[in-house]
N, C-alpha and C. Protein backbone atom coordinates (compact mmCIF):
# COMPACT_ATOMS: atom_id res chain seq x y z
N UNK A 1 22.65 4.86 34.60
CA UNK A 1 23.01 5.63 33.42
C UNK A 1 23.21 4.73 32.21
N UNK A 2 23.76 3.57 31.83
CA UNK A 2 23.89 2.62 31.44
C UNK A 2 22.50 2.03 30.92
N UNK A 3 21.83 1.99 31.13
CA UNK A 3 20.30 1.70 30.89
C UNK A 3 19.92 2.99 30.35
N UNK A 4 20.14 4.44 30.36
CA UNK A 4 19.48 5.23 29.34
C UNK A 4 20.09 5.23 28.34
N UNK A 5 21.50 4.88 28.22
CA UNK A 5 22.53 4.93 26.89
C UNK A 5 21.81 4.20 26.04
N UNK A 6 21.13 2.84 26.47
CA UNK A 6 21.05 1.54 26.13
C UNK A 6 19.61 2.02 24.91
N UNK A 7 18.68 2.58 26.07
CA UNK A 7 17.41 3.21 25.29
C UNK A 7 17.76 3.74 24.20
N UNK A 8 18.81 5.32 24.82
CA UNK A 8 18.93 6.17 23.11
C UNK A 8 19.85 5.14 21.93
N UNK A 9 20.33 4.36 22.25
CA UNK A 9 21.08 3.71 21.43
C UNK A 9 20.39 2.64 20.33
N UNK A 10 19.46 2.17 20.78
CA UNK A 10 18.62 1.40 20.92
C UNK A 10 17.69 2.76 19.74
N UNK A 11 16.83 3.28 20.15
CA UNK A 11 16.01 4.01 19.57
C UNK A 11 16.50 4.84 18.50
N UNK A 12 17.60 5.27 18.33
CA UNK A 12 18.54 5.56 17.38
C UNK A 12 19.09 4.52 16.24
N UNK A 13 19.23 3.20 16.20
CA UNK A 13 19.38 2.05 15.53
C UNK A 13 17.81 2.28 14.79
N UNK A 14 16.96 2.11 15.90
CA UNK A 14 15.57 1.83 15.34
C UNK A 14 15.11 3.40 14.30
N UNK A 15 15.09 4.28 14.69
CA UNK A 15 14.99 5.02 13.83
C UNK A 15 15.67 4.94 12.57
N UNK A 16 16.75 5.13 12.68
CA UNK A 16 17.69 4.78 11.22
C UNK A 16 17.23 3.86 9.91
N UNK A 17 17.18 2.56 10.72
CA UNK A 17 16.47 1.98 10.22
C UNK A 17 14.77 2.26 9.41
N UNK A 18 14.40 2.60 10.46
CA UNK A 18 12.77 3.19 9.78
C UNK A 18 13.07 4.30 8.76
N UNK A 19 13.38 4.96 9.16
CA UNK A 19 13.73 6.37 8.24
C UNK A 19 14.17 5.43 6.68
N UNK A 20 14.92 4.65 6.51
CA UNK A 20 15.71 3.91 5.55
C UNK A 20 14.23 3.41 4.68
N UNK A 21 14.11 2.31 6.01
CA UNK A 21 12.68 1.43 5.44
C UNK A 21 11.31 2.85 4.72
N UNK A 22 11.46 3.71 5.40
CA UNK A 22 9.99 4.35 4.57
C UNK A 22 10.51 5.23 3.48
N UNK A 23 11.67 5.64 3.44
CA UNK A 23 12.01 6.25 1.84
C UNK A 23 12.45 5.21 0.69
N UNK A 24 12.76 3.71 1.22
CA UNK A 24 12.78 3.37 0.46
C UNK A 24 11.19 2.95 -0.43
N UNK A 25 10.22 2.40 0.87
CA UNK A 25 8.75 1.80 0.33
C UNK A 25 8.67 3.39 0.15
N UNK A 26 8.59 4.60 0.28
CA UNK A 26 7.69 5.39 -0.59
C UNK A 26 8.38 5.78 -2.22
N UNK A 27 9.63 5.28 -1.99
CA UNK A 27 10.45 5.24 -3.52
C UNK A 27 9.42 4.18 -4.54
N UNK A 28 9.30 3.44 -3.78
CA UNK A 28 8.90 2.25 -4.58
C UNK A 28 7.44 2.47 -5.09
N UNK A 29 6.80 3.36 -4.14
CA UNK A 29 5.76 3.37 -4.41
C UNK A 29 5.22 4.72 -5.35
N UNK A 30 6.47 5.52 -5.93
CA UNK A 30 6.19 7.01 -6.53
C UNK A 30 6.48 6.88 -8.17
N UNK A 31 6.61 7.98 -8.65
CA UNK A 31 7.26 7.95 -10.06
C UNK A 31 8.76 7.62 -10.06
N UNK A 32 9.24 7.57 -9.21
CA UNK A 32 10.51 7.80 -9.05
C UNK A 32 11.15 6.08 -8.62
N UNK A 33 10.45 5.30 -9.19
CA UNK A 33 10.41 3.79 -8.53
C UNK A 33 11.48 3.37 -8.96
N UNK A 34 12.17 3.99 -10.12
CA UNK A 34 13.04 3.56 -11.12
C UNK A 34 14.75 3.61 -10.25
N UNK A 35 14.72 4.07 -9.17
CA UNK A 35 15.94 4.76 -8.84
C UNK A 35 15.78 3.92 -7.07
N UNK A 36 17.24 3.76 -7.11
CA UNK A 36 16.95 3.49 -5.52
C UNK A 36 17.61 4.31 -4.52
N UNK A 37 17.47 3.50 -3.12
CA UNK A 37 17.49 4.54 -1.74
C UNK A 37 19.13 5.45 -1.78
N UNK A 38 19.82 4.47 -2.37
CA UNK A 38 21.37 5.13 -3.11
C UNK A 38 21.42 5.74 -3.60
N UNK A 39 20.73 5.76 -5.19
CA UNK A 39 20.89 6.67 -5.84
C UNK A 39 20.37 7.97 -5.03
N UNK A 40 19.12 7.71 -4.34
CA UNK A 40 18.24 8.93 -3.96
C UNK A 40 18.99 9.68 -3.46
N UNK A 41 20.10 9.25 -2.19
CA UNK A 41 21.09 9.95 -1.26
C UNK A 41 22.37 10.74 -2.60
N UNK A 42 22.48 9.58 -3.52
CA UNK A 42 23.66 10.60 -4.27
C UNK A 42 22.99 11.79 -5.38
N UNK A 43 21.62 11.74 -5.56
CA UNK A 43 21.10 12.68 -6.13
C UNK A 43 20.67 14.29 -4.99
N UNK A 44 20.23 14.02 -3.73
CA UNK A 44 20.43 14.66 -2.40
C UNK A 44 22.43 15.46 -2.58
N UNK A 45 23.16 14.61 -2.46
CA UNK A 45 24.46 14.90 -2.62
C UNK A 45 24.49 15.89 -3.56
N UNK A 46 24.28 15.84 -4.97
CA UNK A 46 24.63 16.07 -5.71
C UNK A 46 24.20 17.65 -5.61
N UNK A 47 22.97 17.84 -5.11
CA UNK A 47 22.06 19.01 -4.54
C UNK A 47 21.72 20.16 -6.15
N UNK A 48 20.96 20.50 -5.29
CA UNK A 48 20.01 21.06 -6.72
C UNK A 48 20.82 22.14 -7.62
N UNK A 49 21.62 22.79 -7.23
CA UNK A 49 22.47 24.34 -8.46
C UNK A 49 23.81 24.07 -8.58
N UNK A 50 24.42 23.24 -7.10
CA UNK A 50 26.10 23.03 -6.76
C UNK A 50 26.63 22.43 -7.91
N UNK A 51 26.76 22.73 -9.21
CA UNK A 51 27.58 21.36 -9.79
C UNK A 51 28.78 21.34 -9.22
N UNK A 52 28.97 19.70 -8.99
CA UNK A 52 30.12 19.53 -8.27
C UNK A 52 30.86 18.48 -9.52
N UNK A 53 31.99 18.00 -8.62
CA UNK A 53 32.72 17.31 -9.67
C UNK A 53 32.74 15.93 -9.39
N UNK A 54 32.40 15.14 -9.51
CA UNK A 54 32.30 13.88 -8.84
C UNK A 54 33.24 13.21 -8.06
N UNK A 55 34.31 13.57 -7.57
CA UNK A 55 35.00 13.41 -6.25
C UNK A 55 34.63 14.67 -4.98
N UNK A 56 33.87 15.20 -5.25
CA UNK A 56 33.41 15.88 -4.66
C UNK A 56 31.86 15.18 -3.99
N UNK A 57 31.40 15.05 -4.46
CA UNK A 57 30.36 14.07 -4.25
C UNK A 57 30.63 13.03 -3.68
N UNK A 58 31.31 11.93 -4.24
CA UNK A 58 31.85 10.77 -3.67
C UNK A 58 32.47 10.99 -2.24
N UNK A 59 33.75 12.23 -2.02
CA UNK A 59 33.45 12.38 -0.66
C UNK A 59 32.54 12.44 0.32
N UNK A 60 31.72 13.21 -0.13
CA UNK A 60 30.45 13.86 1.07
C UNK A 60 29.45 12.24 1.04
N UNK A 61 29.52 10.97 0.54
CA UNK A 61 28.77 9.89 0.19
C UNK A 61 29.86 8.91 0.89
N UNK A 62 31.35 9.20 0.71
CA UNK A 62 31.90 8.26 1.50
C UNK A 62 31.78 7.11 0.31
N UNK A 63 32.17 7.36 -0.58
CA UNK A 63 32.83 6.47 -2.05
C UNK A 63 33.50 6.15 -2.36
N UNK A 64 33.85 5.88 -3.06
CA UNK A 64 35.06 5.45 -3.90
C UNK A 64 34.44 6.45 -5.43
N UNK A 65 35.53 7.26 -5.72
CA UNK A 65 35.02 7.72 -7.04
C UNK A 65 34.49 6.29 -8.20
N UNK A 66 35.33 5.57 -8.26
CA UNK A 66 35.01 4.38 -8.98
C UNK A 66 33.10 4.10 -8.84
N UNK A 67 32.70 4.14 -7.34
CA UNK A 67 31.08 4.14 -7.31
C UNK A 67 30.48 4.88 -7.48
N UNK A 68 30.84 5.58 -7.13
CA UNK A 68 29.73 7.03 -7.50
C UNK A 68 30.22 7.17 -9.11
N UNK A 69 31.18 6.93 -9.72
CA UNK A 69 31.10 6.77 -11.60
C UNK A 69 29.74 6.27 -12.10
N UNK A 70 29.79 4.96 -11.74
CA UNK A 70 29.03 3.94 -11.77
C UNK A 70 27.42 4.16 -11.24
N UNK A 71 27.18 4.87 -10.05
CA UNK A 71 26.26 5.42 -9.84
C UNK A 71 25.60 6.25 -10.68
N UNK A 72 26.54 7.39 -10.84
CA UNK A 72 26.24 8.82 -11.45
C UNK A 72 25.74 8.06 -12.94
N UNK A 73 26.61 7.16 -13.73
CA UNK A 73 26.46 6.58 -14.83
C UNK A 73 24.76 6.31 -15.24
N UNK A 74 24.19 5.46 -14.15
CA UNK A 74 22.94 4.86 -14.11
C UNK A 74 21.58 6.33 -13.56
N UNK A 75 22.31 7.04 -12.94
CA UNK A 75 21.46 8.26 -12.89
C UNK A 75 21.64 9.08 -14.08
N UNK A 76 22.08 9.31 -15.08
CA UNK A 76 22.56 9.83 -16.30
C UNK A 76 21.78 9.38 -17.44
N UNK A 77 21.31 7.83 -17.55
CA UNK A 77 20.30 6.95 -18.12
C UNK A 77 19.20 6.64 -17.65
N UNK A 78 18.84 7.14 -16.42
CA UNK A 78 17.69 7.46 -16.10
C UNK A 78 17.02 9.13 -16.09
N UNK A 79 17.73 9.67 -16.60
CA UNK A 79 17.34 11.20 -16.82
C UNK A 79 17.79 11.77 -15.83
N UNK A 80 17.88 11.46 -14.66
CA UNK A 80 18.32 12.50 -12.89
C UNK A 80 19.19 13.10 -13.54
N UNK A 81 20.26 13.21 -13.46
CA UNK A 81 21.82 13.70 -13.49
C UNK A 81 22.15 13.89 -15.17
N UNK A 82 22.66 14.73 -15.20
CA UNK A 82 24.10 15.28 -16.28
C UNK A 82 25.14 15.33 -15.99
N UNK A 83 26.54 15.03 -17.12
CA UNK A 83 27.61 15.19 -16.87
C UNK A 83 27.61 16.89 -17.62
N UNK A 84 28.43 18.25 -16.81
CA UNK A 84 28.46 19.18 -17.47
C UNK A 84 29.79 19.72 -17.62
N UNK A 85 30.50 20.01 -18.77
CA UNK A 85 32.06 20.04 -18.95
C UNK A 85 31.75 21.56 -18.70
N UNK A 86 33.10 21.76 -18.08
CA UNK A 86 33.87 23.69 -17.64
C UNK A 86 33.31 24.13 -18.95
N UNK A 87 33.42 25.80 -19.12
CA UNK A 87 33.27 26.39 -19.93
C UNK A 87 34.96 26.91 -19.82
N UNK A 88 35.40 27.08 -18.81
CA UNK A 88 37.29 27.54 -18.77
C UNK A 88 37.69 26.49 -19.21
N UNK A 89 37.80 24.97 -18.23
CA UNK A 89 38.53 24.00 -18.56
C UNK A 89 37.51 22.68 -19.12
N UNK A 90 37.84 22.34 -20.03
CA UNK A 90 36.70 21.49 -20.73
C UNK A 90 36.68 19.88 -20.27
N UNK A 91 38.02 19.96 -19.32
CA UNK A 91 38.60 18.55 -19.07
C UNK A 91 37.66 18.57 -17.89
N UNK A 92 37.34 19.50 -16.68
CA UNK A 92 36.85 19.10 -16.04
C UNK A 92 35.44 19.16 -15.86
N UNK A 93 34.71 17.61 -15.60
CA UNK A 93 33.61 17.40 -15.41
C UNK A 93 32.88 17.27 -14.07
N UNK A 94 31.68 18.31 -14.42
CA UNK A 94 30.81 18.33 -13.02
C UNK A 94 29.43 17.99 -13.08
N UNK A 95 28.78 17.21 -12.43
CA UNK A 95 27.73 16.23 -12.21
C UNK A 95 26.60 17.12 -11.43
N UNK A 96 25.11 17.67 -12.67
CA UNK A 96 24.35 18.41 -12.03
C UNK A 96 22.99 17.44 -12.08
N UNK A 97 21.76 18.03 -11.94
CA UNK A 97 20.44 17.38 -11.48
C UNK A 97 19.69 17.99 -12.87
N UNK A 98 18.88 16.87 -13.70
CA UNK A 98 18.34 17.19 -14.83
C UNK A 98 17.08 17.85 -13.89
N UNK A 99 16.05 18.71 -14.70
CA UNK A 99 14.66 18.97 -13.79
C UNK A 99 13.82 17.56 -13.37
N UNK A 100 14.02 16.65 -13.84
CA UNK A 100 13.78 15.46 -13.13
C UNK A 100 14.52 15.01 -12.02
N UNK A 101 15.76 15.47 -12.00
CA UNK A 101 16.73 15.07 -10.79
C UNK A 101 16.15 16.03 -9.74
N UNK A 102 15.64 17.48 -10.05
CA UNK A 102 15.63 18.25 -9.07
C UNK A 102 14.20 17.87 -8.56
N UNK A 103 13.16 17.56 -9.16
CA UNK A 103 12.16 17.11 -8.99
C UNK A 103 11.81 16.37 -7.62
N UNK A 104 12.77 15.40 -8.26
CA UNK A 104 13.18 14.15 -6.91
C UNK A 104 13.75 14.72 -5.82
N UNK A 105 14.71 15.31 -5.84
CA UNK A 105 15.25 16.23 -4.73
C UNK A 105 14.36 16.76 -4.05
N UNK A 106 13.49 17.57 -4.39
CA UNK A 106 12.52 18.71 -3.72
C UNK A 106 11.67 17.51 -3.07
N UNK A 107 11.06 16.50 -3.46
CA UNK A 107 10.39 15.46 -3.15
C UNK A 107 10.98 14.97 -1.51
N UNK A 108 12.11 14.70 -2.15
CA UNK A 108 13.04 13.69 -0.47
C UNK A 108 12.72 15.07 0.36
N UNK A 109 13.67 16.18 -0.06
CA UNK A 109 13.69 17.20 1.01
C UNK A 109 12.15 17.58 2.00
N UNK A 110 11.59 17.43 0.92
CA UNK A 110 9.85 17.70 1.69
C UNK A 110 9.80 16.48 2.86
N UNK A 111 10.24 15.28 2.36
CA UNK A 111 9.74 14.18 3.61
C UNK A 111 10.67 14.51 4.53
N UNK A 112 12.10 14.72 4.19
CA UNK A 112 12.94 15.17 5.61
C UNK A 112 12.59 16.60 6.62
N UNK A 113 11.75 17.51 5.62
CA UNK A 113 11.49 18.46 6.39
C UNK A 113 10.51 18.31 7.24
N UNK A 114 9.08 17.48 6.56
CA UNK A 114 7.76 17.53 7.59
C UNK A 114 9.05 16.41 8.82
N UNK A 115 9.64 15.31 8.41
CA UNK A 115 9.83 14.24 10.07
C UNK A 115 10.73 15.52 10.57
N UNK A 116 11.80 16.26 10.40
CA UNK A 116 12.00 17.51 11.46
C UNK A 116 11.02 17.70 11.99
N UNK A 117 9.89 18.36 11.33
CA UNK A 117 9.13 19.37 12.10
C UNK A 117 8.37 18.42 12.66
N UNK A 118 7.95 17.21 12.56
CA UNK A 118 7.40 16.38 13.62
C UNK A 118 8.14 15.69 14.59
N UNK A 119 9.50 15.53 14.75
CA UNK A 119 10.56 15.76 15.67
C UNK A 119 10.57 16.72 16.51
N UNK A 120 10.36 17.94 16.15
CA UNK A 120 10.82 19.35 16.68
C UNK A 120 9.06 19.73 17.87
N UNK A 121 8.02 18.94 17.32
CA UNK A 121 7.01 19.52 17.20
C UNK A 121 6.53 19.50 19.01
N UNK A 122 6.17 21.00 19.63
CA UNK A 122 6.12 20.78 20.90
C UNK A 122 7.26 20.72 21.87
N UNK A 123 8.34 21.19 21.41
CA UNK A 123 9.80 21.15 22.31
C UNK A 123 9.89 23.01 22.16
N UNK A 124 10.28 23.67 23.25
CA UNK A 124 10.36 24.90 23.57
C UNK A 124 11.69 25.21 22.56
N UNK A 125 12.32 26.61 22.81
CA UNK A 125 13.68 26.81 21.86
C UNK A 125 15.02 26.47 22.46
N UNK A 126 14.70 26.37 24.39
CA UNK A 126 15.56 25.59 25.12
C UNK A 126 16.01 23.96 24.73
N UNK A 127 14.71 23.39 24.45
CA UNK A 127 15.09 21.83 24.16
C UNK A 127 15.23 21.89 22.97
N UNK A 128 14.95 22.65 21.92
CA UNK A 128 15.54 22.31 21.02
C UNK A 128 16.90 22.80 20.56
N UNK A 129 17.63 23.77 21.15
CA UNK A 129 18.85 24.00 21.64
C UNK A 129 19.76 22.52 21.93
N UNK A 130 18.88 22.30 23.18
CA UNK A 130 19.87 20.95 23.55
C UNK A 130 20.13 20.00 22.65
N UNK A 131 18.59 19.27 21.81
CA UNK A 131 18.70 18.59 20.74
C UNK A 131 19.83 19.14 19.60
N UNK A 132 19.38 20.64 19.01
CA UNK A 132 20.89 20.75 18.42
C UNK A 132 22.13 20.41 18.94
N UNK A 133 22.38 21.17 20.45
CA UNK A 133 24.02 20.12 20.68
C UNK A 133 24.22 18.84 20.68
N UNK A 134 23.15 18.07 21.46
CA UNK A 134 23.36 16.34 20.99
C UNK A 134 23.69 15.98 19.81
N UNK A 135 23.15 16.60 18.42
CA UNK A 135 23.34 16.55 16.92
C UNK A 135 24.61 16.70 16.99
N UNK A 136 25.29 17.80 17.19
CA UNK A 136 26.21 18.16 17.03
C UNK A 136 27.66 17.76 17.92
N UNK A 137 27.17 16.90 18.45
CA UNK A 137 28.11 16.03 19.21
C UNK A 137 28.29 14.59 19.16
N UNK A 138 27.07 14.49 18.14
CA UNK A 138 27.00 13.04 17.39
C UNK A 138 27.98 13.27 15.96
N UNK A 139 27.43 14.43 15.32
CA UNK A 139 28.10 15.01 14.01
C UNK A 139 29.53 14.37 14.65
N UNK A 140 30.57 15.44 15.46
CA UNK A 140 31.65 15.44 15.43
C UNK A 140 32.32 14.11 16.27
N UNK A 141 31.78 13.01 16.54
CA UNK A 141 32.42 11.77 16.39
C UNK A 141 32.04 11.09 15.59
N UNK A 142 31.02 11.18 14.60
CA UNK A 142 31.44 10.82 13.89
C UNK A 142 32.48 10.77 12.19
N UNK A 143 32.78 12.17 12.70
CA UNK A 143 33.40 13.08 11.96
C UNK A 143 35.46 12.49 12.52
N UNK A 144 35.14 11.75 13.41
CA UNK A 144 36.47 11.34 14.30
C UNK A 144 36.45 9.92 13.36
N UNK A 145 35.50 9.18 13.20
CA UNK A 145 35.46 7.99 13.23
C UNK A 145 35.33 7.52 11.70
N UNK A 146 35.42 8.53 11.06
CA UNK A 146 35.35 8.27 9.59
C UNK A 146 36.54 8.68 8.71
């Protein structure tokens, strides 16, 4: 048993990694060259209609508001992101996706959707059942561990 842990553990590192390595070379290689694999995830965060408030974000990124400032800052001067003040309260500011931000968004989401469906591709609704609980039993330790 010890030797299959070793595999998924093992192949799970390695994926991560790849997944990392090809959004970043296809970043590099798009219009979108200007922005990196960070920003890409806090523009993903930020998600296409939600304006959120930037501790809101910074949570779900696992930040420090201080970085994601600083982040959001440099996505703001690259066109992605807006800062958008309340229309009730003017003090508070929420961090949305310019149509260039959403642009990019729809972009990542497309590459995460085709590797699902080439993940998924050929597994009955039984195994992919199971695969959802494994997800979801990875989710909630690491949901312990953070």
């Amino acid at each position: 048993m010890d030797e299959r842990y070793q595999v998924i553990n093992d192949a799970l590192e390695k994926i991560y990694a790849d997944i990392v390595w090809i959004e970043e070379s296809e970043l590099r290689k798009s219009v979108f060259s200007d922005i990196t694999i960070k920003e890409m995830h806090a523009i993903n965060a930020i998600s296409m209609y939600d304006h959120q408030t930037a501790s809101q974000v910074a949570k779900k990124l696992h930040l420090t508001p201080g970085t994601l400032t600083a982040t959001i800052d440099r996505l703001c001067r690259k066109g992605y992101a807006e800062r958008i003040r309340g229309n009730d309260d003017r003090r508070i500011i929420r961090i949305g996706l310019t149509k260039k931000g959403r642009l990019v968004y729809r972009a990542h989401d497309a590459f995460h959707r085709m590797m699902v469906k080439s993940f998924l591709k050929d597994l009955n609704p039984d195994e992919i059942k199971t695969i959802e609980k494994a997800i979801h039993n990875l989710e909630d330790f690491l949901k312990e561990h953070s």
